[in-house]
Protein backbone atom coordinates (compact mmCIF):
# COMPACT_ATOMS: atom_id res chain seq x y z
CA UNK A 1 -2.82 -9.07 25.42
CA UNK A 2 -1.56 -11.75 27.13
CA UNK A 3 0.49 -11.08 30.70
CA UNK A 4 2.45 -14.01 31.24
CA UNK A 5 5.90 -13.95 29.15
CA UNK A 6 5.85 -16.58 26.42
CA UNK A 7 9.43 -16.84 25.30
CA UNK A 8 11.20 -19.77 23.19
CA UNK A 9 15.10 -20.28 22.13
CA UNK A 10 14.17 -22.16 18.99
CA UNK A 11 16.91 -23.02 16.12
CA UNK A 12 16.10 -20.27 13.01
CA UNK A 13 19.39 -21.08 11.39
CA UNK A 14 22.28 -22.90 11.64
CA UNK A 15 24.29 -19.92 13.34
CA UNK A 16 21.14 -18.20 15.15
CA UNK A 17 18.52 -18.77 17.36
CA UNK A 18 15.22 -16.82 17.78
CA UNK A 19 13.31 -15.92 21.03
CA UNK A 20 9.89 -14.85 21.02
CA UNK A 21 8.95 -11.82 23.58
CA UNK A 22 5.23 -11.83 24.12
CA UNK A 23 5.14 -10.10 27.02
CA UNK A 24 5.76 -5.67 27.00
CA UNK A 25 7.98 -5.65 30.37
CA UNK A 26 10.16 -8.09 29.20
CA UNK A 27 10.55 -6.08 26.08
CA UNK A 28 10.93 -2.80 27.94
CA UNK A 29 13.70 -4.61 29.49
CA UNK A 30 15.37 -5.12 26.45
CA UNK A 31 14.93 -1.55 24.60
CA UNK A 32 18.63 -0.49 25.40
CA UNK A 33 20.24 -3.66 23.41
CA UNK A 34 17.18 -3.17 20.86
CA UNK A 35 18.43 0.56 20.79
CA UNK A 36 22.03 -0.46 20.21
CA UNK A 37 20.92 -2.53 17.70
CA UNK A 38 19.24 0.35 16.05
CA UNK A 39 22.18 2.27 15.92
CA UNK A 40 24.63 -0.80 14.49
CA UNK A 41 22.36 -1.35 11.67
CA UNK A 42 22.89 -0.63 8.01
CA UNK A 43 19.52 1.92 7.75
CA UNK A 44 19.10 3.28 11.24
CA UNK A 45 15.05 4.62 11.43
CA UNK A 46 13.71 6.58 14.38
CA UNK A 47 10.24 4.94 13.70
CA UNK A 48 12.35 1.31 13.99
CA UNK A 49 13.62 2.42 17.20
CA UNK A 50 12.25 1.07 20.73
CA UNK A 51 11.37 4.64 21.98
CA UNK A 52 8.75 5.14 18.95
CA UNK A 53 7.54 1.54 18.60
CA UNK A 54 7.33 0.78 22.38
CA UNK A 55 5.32 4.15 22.98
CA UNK A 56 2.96 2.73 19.91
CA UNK A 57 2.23 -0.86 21.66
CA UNK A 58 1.21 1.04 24.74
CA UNK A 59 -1.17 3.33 23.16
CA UNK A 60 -2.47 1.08 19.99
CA UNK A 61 -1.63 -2.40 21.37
CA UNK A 62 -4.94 -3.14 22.58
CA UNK A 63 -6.76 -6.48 21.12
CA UNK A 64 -3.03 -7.32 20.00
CA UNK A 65 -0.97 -9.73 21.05
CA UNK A 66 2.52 -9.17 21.25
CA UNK A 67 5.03 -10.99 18.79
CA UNK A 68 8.75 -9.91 18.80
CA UNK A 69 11.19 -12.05 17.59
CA UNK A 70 15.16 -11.52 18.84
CA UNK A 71 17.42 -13.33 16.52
CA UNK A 72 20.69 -13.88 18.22
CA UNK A 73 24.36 -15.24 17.19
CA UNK A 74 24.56 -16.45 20.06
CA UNK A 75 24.71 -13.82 23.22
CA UNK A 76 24.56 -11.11 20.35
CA UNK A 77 21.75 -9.68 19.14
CA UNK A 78 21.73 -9.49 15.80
CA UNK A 79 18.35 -8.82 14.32
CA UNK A 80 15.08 -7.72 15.23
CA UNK A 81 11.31 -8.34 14.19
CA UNK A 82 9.13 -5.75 15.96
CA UNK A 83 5.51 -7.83 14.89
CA UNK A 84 2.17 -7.67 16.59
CA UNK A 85 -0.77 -10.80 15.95
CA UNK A 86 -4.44 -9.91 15.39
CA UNK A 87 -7.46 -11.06 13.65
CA UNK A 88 -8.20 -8.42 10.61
CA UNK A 89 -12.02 -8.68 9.07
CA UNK A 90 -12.33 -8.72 5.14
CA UNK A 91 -15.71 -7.86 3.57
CA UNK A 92 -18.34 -9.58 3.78
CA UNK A 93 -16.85 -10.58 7.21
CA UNK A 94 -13.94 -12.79 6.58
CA UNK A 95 -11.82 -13.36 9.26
CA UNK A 96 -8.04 -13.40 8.79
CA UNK A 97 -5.09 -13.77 11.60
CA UNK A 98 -2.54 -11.46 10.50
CA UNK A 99 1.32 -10.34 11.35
CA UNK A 100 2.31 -7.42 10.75
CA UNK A 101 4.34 -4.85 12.18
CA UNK A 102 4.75 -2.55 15.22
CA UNK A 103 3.49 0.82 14.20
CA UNK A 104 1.38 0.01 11.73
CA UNK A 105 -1.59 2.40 11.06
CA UNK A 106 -4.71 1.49 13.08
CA UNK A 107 -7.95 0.79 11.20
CA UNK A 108 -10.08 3.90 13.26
CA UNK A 109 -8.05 5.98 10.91
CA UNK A 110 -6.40 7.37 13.95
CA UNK A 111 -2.98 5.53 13.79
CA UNK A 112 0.84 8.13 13.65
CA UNK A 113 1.53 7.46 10.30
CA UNK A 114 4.83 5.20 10.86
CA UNK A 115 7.39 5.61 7.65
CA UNK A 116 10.97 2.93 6.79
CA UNK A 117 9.18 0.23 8.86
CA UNK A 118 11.33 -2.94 8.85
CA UNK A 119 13.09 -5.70 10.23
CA UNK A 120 15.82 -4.01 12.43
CA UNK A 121 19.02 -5.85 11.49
CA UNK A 122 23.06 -5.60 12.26
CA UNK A 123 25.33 -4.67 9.54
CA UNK A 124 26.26 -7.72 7.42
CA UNK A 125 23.54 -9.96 9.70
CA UNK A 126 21.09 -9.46 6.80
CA UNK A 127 20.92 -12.28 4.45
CA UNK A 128 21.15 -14.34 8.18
CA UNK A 129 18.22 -12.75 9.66
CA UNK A 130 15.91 -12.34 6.51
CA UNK A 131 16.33 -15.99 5.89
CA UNK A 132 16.17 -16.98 9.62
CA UNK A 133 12.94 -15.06 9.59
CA UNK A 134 11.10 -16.10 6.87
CA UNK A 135 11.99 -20.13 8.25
CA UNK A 136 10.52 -19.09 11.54
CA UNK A 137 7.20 -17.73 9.94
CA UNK A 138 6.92 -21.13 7.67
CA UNK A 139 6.76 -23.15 10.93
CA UNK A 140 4.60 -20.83 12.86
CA UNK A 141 6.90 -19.44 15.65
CA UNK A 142 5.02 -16.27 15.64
CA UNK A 143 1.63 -18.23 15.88
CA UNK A 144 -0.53 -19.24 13.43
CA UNK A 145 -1.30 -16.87 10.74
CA UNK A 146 -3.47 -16.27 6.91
CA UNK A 147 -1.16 -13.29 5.96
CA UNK A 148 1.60 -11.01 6.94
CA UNK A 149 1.37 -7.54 5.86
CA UNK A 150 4.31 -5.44 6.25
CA UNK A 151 3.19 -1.65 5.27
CA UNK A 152 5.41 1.84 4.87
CA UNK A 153 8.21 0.15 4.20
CA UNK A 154 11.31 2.19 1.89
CA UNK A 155 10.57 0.45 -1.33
CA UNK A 156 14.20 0.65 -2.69
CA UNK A 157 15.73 -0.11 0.77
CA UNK A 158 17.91 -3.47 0.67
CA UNK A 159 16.52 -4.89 3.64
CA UNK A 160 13.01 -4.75 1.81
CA UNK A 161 14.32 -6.17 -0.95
CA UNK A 162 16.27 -9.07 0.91
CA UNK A 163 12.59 -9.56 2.86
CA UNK A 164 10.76 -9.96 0.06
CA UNK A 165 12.94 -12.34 -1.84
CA UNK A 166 12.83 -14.21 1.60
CA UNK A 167 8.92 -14.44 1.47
CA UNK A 168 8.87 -15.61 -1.77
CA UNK A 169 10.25 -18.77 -0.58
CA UNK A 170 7.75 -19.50 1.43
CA UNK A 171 3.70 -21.47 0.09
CA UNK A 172 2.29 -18.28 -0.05
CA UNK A 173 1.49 -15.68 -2.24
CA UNK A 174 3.30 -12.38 -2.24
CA UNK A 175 2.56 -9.13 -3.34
CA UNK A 176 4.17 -5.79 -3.36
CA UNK A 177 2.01 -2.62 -3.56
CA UNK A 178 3.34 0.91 -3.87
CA UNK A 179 2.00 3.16 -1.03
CA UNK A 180 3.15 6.40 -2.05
CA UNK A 181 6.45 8.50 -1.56
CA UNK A 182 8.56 10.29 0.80
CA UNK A 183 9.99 13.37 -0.79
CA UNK A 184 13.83 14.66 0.82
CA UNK A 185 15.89 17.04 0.59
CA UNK A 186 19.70 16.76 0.82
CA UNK A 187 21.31 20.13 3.11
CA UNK A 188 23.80 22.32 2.04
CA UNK A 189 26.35 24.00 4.77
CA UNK A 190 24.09 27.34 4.25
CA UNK A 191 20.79 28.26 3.18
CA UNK A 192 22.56 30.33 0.17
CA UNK A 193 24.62 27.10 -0.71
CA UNK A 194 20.90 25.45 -0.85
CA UNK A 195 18.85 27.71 -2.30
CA UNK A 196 21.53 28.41 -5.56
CA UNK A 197 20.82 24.49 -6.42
CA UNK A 198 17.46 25.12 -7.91
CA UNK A 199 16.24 27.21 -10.98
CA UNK A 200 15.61 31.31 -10.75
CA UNK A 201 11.95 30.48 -10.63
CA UNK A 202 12.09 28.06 -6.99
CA UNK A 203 14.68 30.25 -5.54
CA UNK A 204 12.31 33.26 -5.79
CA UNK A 205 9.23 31.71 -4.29
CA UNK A 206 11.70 30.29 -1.38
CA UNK A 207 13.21 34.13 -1.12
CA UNK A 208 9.66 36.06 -1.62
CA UNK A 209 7.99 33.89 1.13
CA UNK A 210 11.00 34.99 3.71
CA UNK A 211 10.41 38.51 2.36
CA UNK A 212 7.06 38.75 2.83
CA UNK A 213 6.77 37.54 5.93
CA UNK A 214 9.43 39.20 7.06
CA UNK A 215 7.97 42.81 5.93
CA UNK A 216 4.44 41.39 7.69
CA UNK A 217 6.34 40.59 11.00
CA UNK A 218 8.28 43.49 11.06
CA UNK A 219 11.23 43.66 13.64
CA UNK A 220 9.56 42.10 16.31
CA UNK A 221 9.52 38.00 15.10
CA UNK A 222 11.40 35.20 16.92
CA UNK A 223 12.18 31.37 16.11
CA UNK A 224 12.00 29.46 19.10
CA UNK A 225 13.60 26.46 19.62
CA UNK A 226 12.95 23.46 22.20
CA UNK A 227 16.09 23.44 23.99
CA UNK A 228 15.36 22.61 27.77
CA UNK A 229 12.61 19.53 29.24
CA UNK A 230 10.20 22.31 30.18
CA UNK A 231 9.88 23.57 26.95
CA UNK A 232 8.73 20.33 25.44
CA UNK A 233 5.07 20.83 26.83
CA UNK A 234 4.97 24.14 25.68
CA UNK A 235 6.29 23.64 22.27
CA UNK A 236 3.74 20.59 21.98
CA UNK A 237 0.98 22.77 22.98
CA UNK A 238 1.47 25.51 20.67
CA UNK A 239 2.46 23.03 17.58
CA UNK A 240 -1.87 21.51 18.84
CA UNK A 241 -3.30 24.97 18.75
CA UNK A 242 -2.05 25.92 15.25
CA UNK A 243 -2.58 22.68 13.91
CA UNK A 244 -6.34 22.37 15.31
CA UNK A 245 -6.62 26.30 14.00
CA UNK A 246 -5.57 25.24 10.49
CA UNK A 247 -8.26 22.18 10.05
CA UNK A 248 -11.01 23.76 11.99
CA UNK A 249 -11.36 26.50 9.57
CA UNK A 250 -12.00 23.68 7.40
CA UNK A 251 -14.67 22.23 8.98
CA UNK A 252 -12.64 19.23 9.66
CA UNK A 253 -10.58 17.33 12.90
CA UNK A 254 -7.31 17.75 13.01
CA UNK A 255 -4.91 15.00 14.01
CA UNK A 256 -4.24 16.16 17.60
CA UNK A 257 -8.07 15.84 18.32
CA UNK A 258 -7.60 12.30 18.14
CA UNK A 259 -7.04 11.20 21.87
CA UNK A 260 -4.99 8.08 20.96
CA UNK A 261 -2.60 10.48 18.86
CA UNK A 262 -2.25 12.80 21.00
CA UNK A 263 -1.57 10.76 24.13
CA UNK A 264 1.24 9.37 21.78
CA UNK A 265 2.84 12.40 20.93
CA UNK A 266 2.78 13.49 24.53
CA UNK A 267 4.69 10.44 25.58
CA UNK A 268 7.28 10.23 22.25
CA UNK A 269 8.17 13.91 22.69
CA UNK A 270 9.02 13.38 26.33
CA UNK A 271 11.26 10.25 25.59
CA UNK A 272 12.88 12.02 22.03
CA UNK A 273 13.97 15.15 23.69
CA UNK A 274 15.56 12.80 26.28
CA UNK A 275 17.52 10.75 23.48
CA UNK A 276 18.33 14.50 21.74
CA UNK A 277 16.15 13.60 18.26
CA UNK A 278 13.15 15.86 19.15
CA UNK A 279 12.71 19.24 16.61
CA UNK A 280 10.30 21.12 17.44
CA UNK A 281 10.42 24.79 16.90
CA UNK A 282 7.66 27.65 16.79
CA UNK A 283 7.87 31.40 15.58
CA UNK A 284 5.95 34.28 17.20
CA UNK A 285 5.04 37.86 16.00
CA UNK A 286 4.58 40.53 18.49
CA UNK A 287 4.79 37.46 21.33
CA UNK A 288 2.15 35.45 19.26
CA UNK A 289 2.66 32.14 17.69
CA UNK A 290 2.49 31.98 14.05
CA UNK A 291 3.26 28.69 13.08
CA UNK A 292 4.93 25.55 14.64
CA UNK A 293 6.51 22.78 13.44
CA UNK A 294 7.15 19.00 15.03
CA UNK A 295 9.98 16.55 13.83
CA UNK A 296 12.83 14.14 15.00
CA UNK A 297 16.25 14.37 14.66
CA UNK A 298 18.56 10.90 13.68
CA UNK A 299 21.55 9.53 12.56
CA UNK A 300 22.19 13.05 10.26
CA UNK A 301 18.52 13.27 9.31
CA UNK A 302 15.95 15.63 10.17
CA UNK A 303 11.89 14.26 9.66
CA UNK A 304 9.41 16.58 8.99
CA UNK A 305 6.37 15.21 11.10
CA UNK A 306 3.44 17.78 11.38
CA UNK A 307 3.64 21.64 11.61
CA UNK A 308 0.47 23.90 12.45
CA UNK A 309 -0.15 27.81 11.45
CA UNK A 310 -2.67 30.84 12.26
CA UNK A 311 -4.94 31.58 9.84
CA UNK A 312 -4.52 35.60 10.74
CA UNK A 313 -2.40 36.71 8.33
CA UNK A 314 -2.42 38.44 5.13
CA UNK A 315 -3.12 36.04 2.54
CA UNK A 316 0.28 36.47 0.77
CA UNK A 317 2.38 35.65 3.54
CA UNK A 318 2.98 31.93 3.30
CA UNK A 319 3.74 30.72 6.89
CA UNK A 320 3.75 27.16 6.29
CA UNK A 321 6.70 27.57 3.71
CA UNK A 322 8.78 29.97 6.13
CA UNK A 323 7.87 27.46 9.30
CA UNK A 324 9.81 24.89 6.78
CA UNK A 325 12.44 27.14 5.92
CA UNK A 326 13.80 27.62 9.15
CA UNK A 327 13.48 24.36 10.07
CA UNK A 328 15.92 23.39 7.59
CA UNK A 329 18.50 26.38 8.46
CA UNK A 330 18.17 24.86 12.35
CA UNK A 331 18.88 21.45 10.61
CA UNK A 332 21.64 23.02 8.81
CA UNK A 333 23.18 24.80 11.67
CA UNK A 334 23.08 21.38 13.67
CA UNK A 335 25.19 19.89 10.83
CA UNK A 336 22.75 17.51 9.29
CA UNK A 337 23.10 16.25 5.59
CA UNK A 338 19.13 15.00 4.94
CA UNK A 339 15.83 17.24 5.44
CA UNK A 340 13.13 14.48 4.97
CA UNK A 341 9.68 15.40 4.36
CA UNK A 342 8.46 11.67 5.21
CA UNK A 343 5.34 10.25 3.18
CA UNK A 344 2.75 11.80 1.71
CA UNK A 345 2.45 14.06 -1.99
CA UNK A 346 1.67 17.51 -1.46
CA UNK A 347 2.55 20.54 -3.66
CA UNK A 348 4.76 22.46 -1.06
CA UNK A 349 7.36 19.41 -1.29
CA UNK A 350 8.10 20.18 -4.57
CA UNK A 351 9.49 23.79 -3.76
CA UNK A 352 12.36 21.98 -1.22
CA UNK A 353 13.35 19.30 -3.73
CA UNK A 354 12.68 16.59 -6.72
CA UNK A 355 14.02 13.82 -4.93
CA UNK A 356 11.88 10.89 -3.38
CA UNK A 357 11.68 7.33 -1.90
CA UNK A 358 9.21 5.11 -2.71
CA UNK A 359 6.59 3.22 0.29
CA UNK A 360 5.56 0.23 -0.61
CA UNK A 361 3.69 -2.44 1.45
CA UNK A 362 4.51 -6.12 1.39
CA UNK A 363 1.71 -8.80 2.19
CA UNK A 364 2.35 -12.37 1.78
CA UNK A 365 -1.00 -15.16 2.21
CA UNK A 366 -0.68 -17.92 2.88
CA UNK A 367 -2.61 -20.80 0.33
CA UNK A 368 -5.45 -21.81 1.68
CA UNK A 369 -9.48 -21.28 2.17
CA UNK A 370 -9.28 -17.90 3.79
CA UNK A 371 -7.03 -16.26 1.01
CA UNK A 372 -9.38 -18.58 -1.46
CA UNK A 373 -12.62 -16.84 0.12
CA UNK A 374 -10.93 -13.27 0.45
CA UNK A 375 -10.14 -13.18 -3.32
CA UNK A 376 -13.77 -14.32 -4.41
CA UNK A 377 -15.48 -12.43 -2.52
CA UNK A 378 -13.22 -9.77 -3.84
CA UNK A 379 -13.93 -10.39 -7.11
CA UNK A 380 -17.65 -10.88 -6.41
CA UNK A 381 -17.98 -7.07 -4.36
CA UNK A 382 -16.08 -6.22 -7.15
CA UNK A 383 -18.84 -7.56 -10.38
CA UNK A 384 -21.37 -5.99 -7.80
CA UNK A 385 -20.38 -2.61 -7.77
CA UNK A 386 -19.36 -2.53 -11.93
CA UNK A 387 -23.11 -3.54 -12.25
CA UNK A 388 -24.52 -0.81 -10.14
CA UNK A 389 -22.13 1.27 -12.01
CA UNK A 390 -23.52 0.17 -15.24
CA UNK A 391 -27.00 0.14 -14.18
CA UNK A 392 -26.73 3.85 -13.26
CA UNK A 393 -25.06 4.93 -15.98
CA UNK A 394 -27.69 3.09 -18.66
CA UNK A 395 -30.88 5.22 -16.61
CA UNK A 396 -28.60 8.33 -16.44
CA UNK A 397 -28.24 7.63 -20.39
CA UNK A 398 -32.25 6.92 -20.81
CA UNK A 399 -33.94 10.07 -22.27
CA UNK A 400 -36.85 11.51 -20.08
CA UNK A 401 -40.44 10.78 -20.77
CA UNK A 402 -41.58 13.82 -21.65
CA UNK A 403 -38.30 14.85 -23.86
CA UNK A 404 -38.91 11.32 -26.01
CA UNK A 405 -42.35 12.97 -26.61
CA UNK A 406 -41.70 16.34 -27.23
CA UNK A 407 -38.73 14.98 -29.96
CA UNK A 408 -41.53 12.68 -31.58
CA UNK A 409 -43.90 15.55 -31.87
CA UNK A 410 -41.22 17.53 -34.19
CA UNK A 411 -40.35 15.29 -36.23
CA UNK A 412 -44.06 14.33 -37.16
């Protein structure tokens, strides 16, 4: 990462200008306009926002090199484009320099799971910046680069739309993937108000679980809320030991024993509870805690980040459920239209709601001998592993030796 600041003013459009920010302080210096900018923008995201993405270059920026670009009418920020430069290896060792975004999952599989990545753009700025943008890439002002891939990104969201039309413009090719989906839930006033949406057969699996944990729990249960600064540790500590409970029992790591992810989630939960977006909530039994569950509040959303439970309950009593539960009455009580469950299919999701947004990634190469010898060798790892396939299945498909003889034997 380089330490010097390497900062341009260079015409993007005919009404903006773009500066590059290479160096962190600088950009630290610039998180409350970035912030504003955030907030002034036609799909405001937490994960978009300087507390979440700055946090990530400090922990995951390492063999990166920092590449924000500030789009301004003139003193006015108008658009922002939170990228990061490396040099990603395809198989059989094919280098690539690649853009891509702040917050984008690390390849040690130990990266936060980022979700509505973007461009961060001011109402009605959009066609502006997407345009400006994709110009400035075409003539390098990010640095050279093979391919831009811009991952987690709200499929149907208009800036992702208005990106990609702006990178087909460009000599490259361009390809959108589907990554998956984010399942939500739109909030009633009340629980009751919620719960009567949904057939007789959700609304007594959503009832039974509150009954039967509340007839485990008896009288003596609690839901405890992170109000105060000192209970932020506390909260985050509990929320590690339920979590690391729950995958240890399956012989697995959980998250939290990553030390990259955890040093993260130390430092974002410090700076959310600051800016008031931090949920995180626990309950206790008899002064033990059950379950725990870790989120952000924004712009009249709630995101369901990670929860953790004990394994020492009766098997009926579904504490993952009831840990969501109340979550959404808290969300509820705080006046908040959107419960959002973030990305990722899992069977539980389906209980709070039908709805969903598309992820999708965007990568756009540019023509040339890397993308040439990426796609054969592709194609060529590709033919190799079909043949082994076939190869194994025509031996698995071979009769033995000694059943061929025994079958000519009986019919002689």
């Amino acid at each position: 990462m380089k330490t010097a600041t390497a900062e341009a003013s260079i015409l993007a459009a005919p009404a903006l200008s773009l500066r590059i920010v290479s160096s962190s302080d600088d950009l630290r210096r610039l998180a409350p306009a970035w912030q504003d900018l955030v907030d002034a923008s036609g799909d405001p995201q937490p994960m978009c926002a300087p507390s979440w993405l700055l946090t990530w270059w400090q922990i995951y920026g390492r063999d990166r090199q920092l590449r924000v670009g500030l789009f301004l009418d003139g003193d006015n920020l108008v658009g922002v484009a939170p990228l990061c430069r490396r040099t990603y290896w395809y198989r059989p060792g094919i280098p690539f320099r690649r853009l891509e975004f702040l917050g984008s999952d690390v390849d040690e599989n130990d990266g936060v799971c980022s979700e509505y990545l973007n461009l961060t753009i001011r109402r009605h700025y959009e066609h502006e910046v997407t345009r400006a943008f994709a110009a400035a890439l075409d003539r390098g002002a990010f640095g050279a680069w093979d391919e831009c891939v811009f991952s987690a990104m709200d499929r149907d969201a208009e800036a992702t739309a208005m990106l990609s039309r702006a990178l087909h413009s460009l000599d490259a090719r361009v390809e959108t993937t589907p990554t998956g989906v984010a399942p939500f839930a739109r909030l009633s006033e009340t629980w009751d108000e919620y719960l009567y949406r949904f057939n007789k057969k959700k609304r007594q699996s959503l009832t039974y679980a509150l009954r039967d944990f509340q007839a485990w729990a008896g009288p003596d249960w609690g839901v405890h809320v992170v109000h105060t600064a000192d209970q932020v540790a506390e909260g985050l500590r509990i929320l590690v030991a339920l979590h690391r409970e729950r995958w240890q029992a399956d012989g697995k790591a959980g998250a939290f024993d990553a030390p990259r992810f955890h040093r993260f989630h130390e430092h974002y939960t410090q700076l959310a509870f600051a800016e008031r977006q931090l949920l995180l909530l626990w309950v206790s039994v008899r002064g033990a805690p059950v379950a725990a569950l870790y989120g952000f509040v924004a712009h009249d959303r709630a995101y369901f980040y990670q929860c953790g439970r004990t394994l020492a309950r009766p098997s009926k009593v579904r504490l993952g459920i009831v840990m969501v539960i109340l979550a959404m009455q808290e969300a509820m009580r705080r006046g908040l239209s959107e419960f959002d469950f973030l990305g990722g299919e899992a069977q539980y999701k389906s209980l709070f709601t039908s709805e969903e947004r598309p992820l999708c990634q965007i990568r756009a190469a540019r023509r040339g001998l890397p993308e040439f010898s990426r796609t054969l060798a592709r194609k060529l790892l590709g033919f190799g592993r079909a043949l082994r396939r076939g190869r194994a299945s025509l031996f698995a498909r071979a009769p033995e030796p000694n059943s061929l003889s025994t079958k000519t034997e009986a019919s002689t």
